[in-house]
Protein backbone atom coordinates (compact mmCIF):
# COMPACT_ATOMS: atom_id res chain seq x y z
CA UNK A 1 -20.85 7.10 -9.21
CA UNK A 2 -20.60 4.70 -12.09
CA UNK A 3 -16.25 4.90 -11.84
CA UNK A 4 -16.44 4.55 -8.10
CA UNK A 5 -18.37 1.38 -8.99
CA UNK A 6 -16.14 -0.14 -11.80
CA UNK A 7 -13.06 0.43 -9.49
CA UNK A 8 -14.61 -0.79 -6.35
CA UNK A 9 -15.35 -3.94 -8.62
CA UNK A 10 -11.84 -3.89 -9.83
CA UNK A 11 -10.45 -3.91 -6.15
CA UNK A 12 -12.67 -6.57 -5.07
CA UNK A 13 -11.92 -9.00 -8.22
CA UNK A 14 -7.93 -8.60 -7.66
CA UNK A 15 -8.52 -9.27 -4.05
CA UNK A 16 -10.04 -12.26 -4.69
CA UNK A 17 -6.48 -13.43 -6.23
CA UNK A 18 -4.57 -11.82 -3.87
CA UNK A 19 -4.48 -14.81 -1.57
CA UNK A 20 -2.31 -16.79 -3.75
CA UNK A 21 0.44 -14.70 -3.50
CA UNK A 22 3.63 -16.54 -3.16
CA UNK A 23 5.05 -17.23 0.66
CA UNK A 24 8.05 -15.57 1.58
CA UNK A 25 11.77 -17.38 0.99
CA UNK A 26 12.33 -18.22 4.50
CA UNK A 27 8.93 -19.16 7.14
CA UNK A 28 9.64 -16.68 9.59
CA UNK A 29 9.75 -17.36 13.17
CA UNK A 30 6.55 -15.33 14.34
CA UNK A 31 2.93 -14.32 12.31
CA UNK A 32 3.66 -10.75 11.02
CA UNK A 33 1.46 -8.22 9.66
CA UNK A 34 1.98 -4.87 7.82
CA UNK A 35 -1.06 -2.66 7.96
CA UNK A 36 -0.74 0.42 5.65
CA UNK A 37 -3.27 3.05 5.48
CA UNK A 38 -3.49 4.85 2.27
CA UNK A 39 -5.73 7.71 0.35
CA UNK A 40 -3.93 10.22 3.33
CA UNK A 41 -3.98 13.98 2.31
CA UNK A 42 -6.83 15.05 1.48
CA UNK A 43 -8.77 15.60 4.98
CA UNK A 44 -7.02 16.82 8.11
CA UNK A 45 -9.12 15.15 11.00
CA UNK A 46 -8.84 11.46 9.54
CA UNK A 47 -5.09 11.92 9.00
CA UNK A 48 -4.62 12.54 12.26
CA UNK A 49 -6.52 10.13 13.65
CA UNK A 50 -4.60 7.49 11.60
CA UNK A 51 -1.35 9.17 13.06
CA UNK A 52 -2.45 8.58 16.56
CA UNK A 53 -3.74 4.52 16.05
CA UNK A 54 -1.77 2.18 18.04
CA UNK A 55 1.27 -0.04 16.87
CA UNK A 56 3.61 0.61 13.87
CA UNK A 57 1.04 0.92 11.18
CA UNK A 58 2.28 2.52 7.93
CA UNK A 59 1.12 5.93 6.07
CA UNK A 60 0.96 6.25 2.66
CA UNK A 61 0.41 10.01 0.95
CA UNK A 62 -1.34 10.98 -1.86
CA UNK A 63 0.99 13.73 -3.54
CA UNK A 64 0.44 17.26 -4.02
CA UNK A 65 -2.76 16.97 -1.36
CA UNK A 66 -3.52 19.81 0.53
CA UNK A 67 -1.89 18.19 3.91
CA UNK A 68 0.73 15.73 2.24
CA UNK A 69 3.54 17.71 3.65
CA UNK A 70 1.86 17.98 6.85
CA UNK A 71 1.25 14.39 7.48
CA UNK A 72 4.56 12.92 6.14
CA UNK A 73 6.49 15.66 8.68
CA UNK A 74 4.15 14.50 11.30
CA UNK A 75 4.56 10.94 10.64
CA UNK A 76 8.38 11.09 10.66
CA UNK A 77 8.57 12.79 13.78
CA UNK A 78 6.01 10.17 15.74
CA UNK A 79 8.40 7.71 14.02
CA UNK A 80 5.51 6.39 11.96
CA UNK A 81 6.81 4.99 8.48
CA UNK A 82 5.78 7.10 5.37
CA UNK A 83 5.07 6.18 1.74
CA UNK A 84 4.22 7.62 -1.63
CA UNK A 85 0.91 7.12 -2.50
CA UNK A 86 1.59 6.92 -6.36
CA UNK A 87 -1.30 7.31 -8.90
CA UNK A 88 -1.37 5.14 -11.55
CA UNK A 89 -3.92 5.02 -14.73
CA UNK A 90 -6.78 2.68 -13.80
CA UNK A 91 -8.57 1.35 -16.75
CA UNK A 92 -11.91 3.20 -15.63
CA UNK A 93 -11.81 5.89 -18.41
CA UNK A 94 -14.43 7.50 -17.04
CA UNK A 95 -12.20 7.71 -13.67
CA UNK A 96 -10.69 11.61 -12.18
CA UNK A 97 -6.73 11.85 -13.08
CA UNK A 98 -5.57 12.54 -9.57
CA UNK A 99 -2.46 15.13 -9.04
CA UNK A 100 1.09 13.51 -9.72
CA UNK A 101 -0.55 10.62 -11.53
CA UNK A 102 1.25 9.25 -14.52
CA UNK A 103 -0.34 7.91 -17.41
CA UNK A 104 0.05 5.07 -20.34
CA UNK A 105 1.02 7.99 -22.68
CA UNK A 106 3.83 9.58 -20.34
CA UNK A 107 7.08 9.33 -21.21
CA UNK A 108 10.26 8.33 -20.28
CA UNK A 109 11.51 11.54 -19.27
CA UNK A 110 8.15 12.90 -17.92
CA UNK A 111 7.40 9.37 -16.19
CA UNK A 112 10.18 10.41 -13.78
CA UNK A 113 10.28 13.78 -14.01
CA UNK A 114 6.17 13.30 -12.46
CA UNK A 115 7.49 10.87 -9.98
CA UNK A 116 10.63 12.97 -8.36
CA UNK A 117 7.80 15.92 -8.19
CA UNK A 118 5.35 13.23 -6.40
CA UNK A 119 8.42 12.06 -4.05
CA UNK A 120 9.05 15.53 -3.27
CA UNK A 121 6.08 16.59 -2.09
CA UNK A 122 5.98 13.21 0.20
CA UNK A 123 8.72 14.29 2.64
CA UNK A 124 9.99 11.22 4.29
CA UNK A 125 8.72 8.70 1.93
CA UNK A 126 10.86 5.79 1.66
CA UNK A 127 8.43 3.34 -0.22
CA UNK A 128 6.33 3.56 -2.30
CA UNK A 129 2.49 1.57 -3.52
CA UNK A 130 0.35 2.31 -6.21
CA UNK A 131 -2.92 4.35 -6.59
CA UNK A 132 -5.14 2.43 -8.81
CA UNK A 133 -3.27 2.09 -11.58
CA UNK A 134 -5.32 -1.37 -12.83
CA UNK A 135 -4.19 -0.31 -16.34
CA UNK A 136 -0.43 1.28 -15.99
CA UNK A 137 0.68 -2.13 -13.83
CA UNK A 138 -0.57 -4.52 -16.57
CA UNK A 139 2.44 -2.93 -18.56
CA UNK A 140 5.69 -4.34 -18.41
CA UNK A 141 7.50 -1.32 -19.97
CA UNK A 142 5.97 1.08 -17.54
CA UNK A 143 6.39 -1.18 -14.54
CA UNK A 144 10.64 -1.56 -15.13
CA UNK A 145 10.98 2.10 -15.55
CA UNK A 146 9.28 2.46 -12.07
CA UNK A 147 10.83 -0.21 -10.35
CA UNK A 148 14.55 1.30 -12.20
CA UNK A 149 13.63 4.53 -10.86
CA UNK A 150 12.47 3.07 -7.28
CA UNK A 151 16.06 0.69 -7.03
CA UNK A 152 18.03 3.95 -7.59
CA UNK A 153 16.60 6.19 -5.25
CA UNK A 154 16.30 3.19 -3.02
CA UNK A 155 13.18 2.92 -2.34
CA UNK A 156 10.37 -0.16 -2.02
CA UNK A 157 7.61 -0.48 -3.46
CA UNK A 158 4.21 -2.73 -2.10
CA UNK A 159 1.87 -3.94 -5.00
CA UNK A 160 -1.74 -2.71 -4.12
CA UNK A 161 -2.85 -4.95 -6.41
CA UNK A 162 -5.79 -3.31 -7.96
CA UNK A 163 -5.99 -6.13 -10.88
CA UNK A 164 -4.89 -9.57 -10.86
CA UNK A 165 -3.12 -9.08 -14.19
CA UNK A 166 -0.69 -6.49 -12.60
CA UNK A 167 3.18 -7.18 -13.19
CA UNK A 168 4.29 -4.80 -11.05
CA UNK A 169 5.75 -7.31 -8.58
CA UNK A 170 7.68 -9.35 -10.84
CA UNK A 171 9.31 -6.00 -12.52
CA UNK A 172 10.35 -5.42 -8.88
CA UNK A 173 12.22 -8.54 -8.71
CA UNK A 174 13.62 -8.88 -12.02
CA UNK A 175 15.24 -4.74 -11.24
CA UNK A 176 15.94 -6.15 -7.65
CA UNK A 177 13.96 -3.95 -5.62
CA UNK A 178 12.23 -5.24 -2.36
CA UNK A 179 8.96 -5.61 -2.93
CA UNK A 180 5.65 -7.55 -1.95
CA UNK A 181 2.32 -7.64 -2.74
CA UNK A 182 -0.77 -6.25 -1.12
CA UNK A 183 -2.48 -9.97 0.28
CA UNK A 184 -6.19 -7.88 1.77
CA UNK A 185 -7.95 -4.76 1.61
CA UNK A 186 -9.40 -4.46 4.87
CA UNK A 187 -11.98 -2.13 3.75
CA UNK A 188 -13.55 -2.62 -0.26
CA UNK A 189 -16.91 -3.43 1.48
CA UNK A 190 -16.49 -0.32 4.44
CA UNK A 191 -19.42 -2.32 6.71
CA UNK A 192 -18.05 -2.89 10.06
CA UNK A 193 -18.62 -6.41 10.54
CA UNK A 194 -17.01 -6.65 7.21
CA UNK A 195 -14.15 -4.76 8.15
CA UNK A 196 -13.48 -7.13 11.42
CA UNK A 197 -13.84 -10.07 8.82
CA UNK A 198 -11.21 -8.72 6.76
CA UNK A 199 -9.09 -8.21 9.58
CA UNK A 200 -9.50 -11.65 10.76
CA UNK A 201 -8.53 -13.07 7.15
CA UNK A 202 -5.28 -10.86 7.55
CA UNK A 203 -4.44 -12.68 10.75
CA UNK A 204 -5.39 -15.92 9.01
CA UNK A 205 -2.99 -15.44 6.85
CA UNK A 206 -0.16 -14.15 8.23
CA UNK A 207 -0.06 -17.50 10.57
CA UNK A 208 -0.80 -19.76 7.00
CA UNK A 209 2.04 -18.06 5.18
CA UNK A 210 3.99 -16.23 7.71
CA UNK A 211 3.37 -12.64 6.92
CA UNK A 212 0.36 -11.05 4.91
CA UNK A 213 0.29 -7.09 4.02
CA UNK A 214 -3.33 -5.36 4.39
CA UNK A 215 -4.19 -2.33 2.58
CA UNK A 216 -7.10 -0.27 4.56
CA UNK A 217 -8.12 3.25 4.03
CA UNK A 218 -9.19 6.44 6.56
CA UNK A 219 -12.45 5.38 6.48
CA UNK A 220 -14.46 5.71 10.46
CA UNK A 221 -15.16 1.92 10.50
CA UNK A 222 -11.92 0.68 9.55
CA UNK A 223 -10.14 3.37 11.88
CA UNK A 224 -12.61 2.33 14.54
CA UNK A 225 -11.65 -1.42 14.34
CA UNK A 226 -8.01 -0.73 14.57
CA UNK A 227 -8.29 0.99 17.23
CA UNK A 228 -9.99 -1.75 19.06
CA UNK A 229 -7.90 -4.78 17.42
CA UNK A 230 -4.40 -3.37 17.15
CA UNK A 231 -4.14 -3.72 20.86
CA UNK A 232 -4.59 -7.20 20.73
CA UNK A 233 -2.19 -8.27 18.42
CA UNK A 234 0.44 -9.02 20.70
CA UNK A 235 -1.74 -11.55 22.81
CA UNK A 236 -2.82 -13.29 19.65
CA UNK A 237 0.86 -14.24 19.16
CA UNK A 238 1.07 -11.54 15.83
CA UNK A 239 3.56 -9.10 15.20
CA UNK A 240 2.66 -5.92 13.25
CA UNK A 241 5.62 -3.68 11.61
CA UNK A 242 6.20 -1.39 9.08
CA UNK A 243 5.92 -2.71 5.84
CA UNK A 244 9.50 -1.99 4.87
CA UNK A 245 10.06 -4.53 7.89
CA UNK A 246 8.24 -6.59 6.69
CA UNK A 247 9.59 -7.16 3.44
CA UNK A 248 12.91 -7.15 5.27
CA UNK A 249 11.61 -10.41 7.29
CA UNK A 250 10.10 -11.81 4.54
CA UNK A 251 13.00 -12.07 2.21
CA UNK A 252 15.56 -13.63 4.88
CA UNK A 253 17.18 -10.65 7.06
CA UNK A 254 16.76 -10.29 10.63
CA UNK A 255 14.44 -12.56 11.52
């Protein structure tokens, strides 16, 4: 209980500095959204019912989960994007190591020997976003050896921004992968009402600064709003695509 509580705290806190994320190179010509549901692999029936939610929403699998395989195959075949799901040390020591997660201590060698085993049990996976990791993304050495390893697989990577002091986003640019950063977590206070607010700060955003990227997890309110609010995204004059669209859009091609 007491680790669920220092991360949920941790979440909140970089959330609160999320907002000031920098706006994207060019304005682009439309409000556009990436929603990405993460934490998938665990439970069958809330997997699925992310798989079926309307509009281009993005998955991303924990790996080594008892239906990772499952739901990335499934995914790819609905056309649904997929992503890795990649656990990262948090600085809760008193926080569960989660399979496939990689450490302050690992290695070189191990670091991406434990992240081509992660990959490969995400079939389909062509991004990636972290899994707490509010201590491993403070680290610059750590960060360039995953962002090296992301640019030559080519792969992206999202920053879920789980501290404000996380450098994973500027590794990503200074290796020259395409990256952004998480801007709201739909979901750190799972309360419907405040899961409608969140989603209406997404929106907010997204027509402030162009684009915004939401991070939201399986949980029954937040799947319940989405289901309600997707379909109106269109009418509200915002596009929602898959976040390696987004970043796409964001960074000058295709608008």
């Amino acid at each position: 209980m007491l680790a669920g509580l220092c991360s949920s705290l941790l979440i909140l806190l970089a959330g609160t500095a999320a907002a000031d994320v920098a706006s994207p190179t060019l304005p682009l010509k439309h409000p556009t959204v990436a929603i990405i549901i993460d934490d998938l692999g665990y439970r069958g029936m809330e997997g699925s019912r992310v798989l079926a939610l309307p509009g281009q929403v993005t998955v991303s699998i924990l790996p080594h989960t008892p239906f990772a395989r499952e739901f990335a195959e499934d995914a790819y075949a609905r056309g649904i994007e997929v992503m890795l799901h990649l656990p990262l040390q948090p600085a809760d020591s008193l926080y569960r190591p989660d399979p496939g997660e990689i450490w302050l201590d690992t290695g070189s060698r191990e670091f991406l020997s434990t992240l081509d085993a992660d990959l490969a049990s995400v079939p389909h996976a062509v991004g990636v976003n972290n899994h707490m990791g509010s201590l491993l993304t403070r680290h610059p050495g750590h960060m360039t050896w995953l962002m090296q390893a992301l640019e030559s697989r080519h792969l992206f990577f999202v920053d879920s921004f789980t501290t404000a002091r996380s450098v994973a986003l500027q590794m990503a640019h200074e290796v020259g992968v395409p990256a952004v950063r998480r801007n709201v977590f739909l979901d750190t206070d799972p309360d419907p009402v405040a899961v409608s607010m969140e989603f209406d700060r997404l929106l907010a955003l997204a027509r402030e600064q162009g684009y915004a990227v939401a991070i939201g997890h399986p949980y029954p309110s937040t799947l319940a709003m989405l289901e309600r609010r997707l379909p109106e995204l269109e009418r509200a004059g915002v596009r929602l695509v898959p976040a390696s669209q987004l970043i796409n859009l964001a960074y000058g091609d295709d608008q």
